[in-house]
Protein backbone atom coordinates (compact mmCIF):
# COMPACT_ATOMS: atom_id res chain seq x y z
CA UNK A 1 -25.12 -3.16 21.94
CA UNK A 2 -23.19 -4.32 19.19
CA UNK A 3 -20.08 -6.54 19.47
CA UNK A 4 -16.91 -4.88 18.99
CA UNK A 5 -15.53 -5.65 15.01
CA UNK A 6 -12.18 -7.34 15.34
CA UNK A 7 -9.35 -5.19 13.07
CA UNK A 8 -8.69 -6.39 9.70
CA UNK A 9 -4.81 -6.49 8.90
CA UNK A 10 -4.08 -6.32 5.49
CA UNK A 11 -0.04 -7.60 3.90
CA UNK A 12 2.30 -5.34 2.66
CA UNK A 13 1.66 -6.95 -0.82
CA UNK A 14 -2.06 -6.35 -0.58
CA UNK A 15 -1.44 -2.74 -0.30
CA UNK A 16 1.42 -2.52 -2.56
CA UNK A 17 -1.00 -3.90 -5.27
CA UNK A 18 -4.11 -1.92 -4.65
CA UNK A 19 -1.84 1.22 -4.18
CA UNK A 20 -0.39 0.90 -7.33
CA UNK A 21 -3.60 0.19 -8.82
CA UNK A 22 -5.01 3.48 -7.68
CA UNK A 23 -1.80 5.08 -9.01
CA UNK A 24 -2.29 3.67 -12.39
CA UNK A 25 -5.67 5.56 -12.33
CA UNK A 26 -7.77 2.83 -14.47
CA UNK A 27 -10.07 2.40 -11.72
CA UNK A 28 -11.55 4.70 -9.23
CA UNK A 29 -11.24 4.82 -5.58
CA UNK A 30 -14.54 2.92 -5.06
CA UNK A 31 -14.02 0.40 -7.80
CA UNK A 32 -10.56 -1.23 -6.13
CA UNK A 33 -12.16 -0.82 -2.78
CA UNK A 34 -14.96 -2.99 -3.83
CA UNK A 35 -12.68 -5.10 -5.82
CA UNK A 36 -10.02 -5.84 -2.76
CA UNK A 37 -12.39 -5.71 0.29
CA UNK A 38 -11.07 -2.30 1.66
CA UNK A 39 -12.64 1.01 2.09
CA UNK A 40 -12.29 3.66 -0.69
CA UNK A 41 -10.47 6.17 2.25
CA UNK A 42 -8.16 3.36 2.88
CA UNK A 43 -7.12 3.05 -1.03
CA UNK A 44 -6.43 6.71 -1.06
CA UNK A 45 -3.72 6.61 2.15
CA UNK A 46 -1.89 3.77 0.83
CA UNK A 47 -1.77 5.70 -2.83
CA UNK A 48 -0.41 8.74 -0.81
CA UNK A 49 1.92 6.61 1.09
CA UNK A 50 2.90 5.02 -2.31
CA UNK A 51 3.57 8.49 -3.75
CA UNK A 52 5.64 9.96 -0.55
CA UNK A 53 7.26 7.05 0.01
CA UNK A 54 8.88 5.89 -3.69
CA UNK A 55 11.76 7.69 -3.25
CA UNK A 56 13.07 6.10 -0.35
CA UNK A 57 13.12 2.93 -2.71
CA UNK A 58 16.37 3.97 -4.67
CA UNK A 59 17.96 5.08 -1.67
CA UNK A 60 20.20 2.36 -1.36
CA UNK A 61 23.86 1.53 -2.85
CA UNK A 62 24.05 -1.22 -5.20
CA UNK A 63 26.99 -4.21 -5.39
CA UNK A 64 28.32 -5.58 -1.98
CA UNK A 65 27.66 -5.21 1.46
CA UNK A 66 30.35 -4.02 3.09
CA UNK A 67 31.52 -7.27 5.89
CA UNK A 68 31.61 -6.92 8.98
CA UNK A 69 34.73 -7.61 10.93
């Protein structure tokens, strides 16, 4: 039998960068999994997270938070 292969946890920044890499569409799939050390599948979720989850981003107000009293 083979040992068990310990999980690989990659940083929000890591995905952030190769998601928006596969969003730019320069490379393909395979090329920034090969590139970042990820499989091509997992380049494709974090581009559909990317996509689903952009909007979210300008959610927020701007200017002060209100202070708690």
């Amino acid at each position: 039998m083979m040992p068990k292969q310990k999980r690989t946890t990659h940083s929000p920044e890591l995905k952030a960068k190769v998601a928006l890499e596969a969003v730019r569409g320069l490379k393909t799939a395979t090329e920034i999994a090969q590139e970042y050390g990820v499989h091509p599948v997992q380049v494709s979720q974090w581009k559909k997270a990317l996509l689903e989850d952009s909007s979210t981003l300008f959610d927020q107000k701007r200017g002060p938070k209100p202070k708690a009293e």
